[in-house]
N, C-alpha and C. Protein backbone atom coordinates (compact mmCIF):
# COMPACT_ATOMS: atom_id res chain seq x y z
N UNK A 1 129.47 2.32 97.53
CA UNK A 1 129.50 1.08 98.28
C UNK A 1 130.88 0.44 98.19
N UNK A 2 131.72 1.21 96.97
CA UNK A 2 133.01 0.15 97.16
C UNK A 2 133.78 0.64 98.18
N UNK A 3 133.51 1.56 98.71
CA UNK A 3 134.50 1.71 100.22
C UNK A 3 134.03 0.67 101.32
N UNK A 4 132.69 0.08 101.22
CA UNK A 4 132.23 -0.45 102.25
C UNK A 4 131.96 -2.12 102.33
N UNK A 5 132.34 -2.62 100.76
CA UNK A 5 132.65 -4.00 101.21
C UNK A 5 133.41 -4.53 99.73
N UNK A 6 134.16 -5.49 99.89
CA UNK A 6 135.05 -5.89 98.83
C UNK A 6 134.80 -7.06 98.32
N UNK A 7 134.44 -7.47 96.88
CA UNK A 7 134.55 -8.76 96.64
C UNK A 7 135.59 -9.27 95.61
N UNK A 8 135.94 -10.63 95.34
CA UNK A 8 137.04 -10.81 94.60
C UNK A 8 136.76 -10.58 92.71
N UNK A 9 137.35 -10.15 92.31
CA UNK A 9 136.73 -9.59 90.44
C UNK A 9 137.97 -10.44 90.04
N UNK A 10 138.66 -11.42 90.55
CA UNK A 10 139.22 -12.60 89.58
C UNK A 10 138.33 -13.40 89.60
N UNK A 11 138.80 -14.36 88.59
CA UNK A 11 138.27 -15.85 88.13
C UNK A 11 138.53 -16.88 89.08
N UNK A 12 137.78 -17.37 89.76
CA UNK A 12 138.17 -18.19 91.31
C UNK A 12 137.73 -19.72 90.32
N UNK A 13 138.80 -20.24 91.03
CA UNK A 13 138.46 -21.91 90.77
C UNK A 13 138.37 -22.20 91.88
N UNK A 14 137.06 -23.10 91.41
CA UNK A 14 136.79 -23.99 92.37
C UNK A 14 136.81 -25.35 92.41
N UNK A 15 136.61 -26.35 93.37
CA UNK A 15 137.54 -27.35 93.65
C UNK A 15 136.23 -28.07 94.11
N UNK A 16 136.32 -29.21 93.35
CA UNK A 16 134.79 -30.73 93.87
C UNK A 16 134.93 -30.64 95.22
N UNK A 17 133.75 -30.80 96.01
CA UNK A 17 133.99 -31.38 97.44
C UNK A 17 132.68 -32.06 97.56
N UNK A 18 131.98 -32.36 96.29
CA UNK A 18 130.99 -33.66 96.99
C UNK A 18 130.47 -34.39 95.10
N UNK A 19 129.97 -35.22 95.19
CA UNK A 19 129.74 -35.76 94.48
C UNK A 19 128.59 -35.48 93.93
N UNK A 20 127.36 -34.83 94.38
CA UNK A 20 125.93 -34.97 94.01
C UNK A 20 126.08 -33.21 92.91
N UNK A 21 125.23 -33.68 92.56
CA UNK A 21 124.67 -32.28 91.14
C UNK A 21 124.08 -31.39 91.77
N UNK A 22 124.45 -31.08 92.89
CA UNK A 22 123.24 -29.68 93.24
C UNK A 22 124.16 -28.97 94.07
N UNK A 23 123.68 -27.62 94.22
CA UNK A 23 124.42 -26.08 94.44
C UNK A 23 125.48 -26.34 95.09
N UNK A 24 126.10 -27.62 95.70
CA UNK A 24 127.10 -27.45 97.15
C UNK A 24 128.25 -28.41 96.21
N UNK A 25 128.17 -28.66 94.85
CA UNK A 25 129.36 -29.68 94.21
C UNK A 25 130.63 -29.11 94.22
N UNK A 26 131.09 -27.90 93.91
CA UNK A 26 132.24 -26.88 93.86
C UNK A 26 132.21 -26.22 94.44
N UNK A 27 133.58 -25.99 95.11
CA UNK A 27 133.49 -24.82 96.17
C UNK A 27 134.75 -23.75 95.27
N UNK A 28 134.42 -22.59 96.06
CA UNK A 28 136.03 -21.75 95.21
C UNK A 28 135.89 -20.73 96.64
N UNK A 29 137.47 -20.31 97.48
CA UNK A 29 137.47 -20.07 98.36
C UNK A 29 137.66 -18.47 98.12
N UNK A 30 137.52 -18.00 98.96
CA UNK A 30 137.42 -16.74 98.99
C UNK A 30 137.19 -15.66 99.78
N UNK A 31 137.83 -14.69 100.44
CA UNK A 31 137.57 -13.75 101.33
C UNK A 31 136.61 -12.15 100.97
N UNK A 32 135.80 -12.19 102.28
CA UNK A 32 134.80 -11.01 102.14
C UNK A 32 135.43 -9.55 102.78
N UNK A 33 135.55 -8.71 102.43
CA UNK A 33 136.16 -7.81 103.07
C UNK A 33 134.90 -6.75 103.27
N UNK A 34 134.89 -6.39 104.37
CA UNK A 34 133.69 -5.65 105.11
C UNK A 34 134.26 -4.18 106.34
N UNK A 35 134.50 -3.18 105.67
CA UNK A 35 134.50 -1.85 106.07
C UNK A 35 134.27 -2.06 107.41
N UNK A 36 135.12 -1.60 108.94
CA UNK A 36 134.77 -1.66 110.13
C UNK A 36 133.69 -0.80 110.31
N UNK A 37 132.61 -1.68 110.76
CA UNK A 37 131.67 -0.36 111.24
C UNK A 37 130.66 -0.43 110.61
N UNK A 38 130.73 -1.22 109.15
CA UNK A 38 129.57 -1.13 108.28
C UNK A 38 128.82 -2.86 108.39
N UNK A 39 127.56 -2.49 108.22
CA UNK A 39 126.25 -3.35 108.39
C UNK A 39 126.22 -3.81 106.89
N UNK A 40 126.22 -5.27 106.38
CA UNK A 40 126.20 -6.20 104.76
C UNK A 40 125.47 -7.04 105.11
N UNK A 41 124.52 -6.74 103.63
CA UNK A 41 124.28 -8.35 103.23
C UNK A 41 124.39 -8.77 102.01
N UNK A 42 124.67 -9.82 101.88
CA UNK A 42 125.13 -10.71 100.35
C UNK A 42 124.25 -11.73 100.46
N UNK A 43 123.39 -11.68 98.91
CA UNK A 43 122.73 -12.54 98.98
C UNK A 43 122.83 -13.24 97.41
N UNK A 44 122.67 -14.43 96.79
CA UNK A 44 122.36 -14.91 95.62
C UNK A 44 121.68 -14.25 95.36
N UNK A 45 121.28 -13.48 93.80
CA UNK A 45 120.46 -12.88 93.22
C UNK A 45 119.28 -14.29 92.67
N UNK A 46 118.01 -13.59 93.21
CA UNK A 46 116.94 -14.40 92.71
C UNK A 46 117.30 -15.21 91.66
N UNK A 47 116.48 -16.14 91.28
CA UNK A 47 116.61 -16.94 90.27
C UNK A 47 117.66 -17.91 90.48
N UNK A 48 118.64 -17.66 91.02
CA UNK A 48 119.89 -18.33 91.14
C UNK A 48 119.61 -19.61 92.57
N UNK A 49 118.92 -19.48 93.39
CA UNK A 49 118.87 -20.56 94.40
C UNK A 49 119.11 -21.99 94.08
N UNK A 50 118.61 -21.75 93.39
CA UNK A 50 119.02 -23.65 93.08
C UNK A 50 120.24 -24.39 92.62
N UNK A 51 121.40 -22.74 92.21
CA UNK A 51 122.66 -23.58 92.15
C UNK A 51 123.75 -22.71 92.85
N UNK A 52 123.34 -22.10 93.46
CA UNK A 52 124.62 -21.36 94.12
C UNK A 52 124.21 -21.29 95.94
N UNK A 53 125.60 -21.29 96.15
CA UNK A 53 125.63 -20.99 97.89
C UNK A 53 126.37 -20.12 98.15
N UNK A 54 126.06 -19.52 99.16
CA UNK A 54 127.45 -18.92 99.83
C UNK A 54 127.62 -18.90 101.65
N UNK A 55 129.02 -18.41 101.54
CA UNK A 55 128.90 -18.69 103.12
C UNK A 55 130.63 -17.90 103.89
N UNK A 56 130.83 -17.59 104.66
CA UNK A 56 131.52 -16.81 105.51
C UNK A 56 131.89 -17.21 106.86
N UNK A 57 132.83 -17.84 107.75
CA UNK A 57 133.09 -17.41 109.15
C UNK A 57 133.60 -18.90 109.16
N UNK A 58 134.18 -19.40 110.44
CA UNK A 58 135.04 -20.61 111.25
C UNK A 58 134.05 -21.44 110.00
N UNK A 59 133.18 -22.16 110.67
CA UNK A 59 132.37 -23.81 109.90
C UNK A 59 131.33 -22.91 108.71
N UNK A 60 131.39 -22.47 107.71
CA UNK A 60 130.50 -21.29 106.92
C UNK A 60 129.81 -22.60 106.27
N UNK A 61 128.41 -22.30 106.69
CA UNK A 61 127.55 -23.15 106.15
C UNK A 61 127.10 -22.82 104.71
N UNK A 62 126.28 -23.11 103.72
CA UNK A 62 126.32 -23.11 102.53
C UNK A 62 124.61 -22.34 102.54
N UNK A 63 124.64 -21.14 102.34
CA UNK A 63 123.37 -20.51 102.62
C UNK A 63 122.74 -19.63 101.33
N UNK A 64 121.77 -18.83 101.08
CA UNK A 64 121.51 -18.22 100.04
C UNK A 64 121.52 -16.32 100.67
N UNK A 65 121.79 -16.33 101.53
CA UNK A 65 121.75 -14.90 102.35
C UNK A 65 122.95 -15.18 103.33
N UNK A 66 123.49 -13.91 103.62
CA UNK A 66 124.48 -14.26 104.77
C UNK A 66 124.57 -12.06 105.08
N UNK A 67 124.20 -11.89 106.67
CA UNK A 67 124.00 -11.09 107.25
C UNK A 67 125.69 -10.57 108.02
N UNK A 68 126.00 -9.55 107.77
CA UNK A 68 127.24 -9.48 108.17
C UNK A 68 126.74 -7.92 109.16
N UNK A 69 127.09 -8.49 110.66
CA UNK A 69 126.60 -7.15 111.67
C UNK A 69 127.93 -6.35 111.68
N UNK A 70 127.67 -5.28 112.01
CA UNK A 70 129.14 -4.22 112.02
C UNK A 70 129.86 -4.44 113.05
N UNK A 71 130.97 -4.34 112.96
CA UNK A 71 132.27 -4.44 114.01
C UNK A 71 133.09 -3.49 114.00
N UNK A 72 133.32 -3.08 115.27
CA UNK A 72 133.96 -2.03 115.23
C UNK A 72 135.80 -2.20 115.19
N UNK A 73 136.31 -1.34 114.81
CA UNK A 73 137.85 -2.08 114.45
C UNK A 73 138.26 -2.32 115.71
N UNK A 74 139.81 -3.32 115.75
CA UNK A 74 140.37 -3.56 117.26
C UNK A 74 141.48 -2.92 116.95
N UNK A 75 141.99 -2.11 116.14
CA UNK A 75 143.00 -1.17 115.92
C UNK A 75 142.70 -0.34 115.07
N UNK A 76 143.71 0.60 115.19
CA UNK A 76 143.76 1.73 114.27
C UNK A 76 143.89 1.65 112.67
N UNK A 77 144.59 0.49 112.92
CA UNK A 77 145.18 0.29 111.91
C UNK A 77 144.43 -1.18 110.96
N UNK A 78 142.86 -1.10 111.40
CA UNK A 78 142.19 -2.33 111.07
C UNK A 78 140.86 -1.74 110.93
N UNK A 79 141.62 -0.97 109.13
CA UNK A 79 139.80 -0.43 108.97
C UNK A 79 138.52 -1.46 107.96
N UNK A 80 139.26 -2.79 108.26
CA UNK A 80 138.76 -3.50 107.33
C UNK A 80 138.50 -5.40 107.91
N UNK A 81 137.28 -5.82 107.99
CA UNK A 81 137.40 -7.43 108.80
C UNK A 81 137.14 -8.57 107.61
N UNK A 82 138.10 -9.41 107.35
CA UNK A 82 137.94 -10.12 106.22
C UNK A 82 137.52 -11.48 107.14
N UNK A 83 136.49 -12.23 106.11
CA UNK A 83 135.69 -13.24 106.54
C UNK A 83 136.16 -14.23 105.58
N UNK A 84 136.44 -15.42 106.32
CA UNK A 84 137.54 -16.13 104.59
C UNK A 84 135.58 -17.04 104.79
N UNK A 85 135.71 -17.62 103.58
CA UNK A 85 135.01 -18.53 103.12
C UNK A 85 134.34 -18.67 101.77
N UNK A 86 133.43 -18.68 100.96
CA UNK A 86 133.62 -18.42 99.85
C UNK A 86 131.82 -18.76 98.79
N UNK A 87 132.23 -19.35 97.91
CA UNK A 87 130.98 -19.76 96.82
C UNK A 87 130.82 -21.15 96.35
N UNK A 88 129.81 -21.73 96.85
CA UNK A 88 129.65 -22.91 96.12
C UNK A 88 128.60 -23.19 95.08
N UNK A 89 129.06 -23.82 93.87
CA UNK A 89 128.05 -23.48 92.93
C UNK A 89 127.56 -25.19 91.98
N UNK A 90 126.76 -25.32 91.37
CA UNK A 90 126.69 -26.63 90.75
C UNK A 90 127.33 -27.16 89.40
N UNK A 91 127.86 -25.65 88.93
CA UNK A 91 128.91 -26.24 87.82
C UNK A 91 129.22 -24.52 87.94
N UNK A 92 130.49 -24.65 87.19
CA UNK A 92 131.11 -23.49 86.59
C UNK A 92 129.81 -21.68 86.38
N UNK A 93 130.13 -21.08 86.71
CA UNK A 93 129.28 -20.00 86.51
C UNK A 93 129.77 -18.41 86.49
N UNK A 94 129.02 -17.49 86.34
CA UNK A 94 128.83 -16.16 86.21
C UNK A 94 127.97 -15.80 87.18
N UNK A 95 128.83 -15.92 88.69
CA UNK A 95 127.26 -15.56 89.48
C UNK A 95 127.18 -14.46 89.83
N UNK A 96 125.61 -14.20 89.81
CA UNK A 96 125.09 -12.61 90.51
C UNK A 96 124.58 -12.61 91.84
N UNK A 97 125.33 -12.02 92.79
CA UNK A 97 125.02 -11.48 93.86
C UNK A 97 124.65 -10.21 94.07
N UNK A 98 123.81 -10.25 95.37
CA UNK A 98 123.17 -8.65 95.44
C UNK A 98 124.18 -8.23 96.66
N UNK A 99 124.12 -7.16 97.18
CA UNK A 99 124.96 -6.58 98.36
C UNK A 99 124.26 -5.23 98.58
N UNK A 100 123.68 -5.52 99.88
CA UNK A 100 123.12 -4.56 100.72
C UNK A 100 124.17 -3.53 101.58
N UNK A 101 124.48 -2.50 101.58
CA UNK A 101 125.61 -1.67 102.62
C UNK A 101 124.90 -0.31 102.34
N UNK A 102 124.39 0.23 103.28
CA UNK A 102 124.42 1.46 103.17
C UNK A 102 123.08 2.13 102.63
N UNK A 103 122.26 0.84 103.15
CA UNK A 103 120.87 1.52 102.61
C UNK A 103 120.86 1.39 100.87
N UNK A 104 121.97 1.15 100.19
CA UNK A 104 122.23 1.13 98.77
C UNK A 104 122.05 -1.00 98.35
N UNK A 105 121.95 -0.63 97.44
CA UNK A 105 121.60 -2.23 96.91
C UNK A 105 122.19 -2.84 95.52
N UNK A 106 123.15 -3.37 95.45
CA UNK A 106 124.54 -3.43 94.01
C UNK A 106 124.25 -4.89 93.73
N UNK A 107 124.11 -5.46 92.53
CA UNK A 107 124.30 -6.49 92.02
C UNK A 107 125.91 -6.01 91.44
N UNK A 108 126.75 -7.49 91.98
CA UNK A 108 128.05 -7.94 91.34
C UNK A 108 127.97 -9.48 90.78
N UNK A 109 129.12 -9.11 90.06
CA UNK A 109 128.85 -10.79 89.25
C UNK A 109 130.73 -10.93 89.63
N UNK A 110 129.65 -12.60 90.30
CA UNK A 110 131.40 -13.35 90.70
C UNK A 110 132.00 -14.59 89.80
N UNK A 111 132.70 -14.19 89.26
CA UNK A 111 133.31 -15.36 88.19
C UNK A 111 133.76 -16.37 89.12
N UNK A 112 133.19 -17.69 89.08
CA UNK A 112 133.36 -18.84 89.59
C UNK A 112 133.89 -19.67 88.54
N UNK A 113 135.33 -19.82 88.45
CA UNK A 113 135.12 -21.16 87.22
C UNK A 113 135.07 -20.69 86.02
N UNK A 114 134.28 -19.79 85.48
CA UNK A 114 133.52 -18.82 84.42
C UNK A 114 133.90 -17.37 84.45
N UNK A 115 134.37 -16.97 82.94
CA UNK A 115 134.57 -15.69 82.68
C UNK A 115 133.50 -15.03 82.55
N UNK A 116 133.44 -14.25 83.50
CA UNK A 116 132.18 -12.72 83.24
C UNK A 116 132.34 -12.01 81.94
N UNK A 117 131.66 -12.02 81.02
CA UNK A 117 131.11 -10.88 80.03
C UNK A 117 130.72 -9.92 80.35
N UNK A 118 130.14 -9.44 78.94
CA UNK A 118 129.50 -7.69 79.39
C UNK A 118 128.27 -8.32 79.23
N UNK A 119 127.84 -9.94 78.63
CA UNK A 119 126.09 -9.84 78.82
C UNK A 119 125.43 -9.86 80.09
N UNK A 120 123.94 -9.62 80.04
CA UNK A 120 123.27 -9.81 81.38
C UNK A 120 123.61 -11.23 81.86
N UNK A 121 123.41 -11.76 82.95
CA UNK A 121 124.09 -13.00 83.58
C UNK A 121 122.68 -14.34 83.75
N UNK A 122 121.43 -13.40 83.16
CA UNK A 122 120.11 -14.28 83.12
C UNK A 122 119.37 -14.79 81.69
C-alpha cells in the first residue's frame, strides 16, 4: 500500500483555531498523497471519534471518513495527486487511522502534537 498513498510520519503541530474542547480545537496541516489511479479511504480508527477529524480538498470539512475516488494523471509526469488539508484533534495525540487502497486495510499512527511510540495507541 505504500506505493499507493502517502501520509506524513513527522510530528505535525498543530495550531488552536477554536476555542471549545471537542475534536475540531487544533488543527495541524497537512498533505495526502494518493497514487493516480488509485481508489482511498482514510478513516479515524474506531474508538477515536470523539476527538479527532479529518479532512482534504478547497473548504475540507472536519469529518471521521473521507473517500478519495481515483484520478487519472493530467501528465506523465503526475503519478501522484496531493490533497492539502489535514487533522484536527482535541488535544495533542498519537492518532490511528485506518487506510483502505487496494482491497488491503493499514492502520497508521499520525503524530499530531505527540510523539508516536512503539506502544499500542489504545
Amino acid at each position: 500500500m505504500a506505493e499507493t498513498v502517502a501520509v506524513s510520519s513527522q510530528v505535525l503541530q498543530p495550531n488552536e483555531i477554536s476555542d471549545s474542547q471537542g475534536p475540531t480545537r487544533l488543527f495541524a496541516k497537512w498533505g495526502l498523497y494518493v497514487r493516480a489511479g488509485a481508489a482511498v479511504e482514510v478513516q479515524v480508527a474506531p474508538g477515536w471519534e470523539d476527538r479527532v477529524r479529518i479532512g482534504w480538498g478547497g473548504a475540507a470539512t472536519p469529518v471521521t471518513t473521507v473517500q478519495v475516488e481515483a484520478c487519472p494523471a493530467t501528465s506523465t509526469s503526475a503519478a501522484w495527486s496531493v490533497f492539502t488539508g489535514g487533522t484536527w484533534v482535541a488535544s495533542p495525540e498519537c492518532v490511528p487511522l485506518m487506510i483502505w487502497a487496494e482491497g488491503r486495510q493499514v492502520e497508521v499512527r499520525l503524530a499530531v502534537g505527540a510523539v508516536c511510540d512503539e506502544s499500542p495507541t489504545r
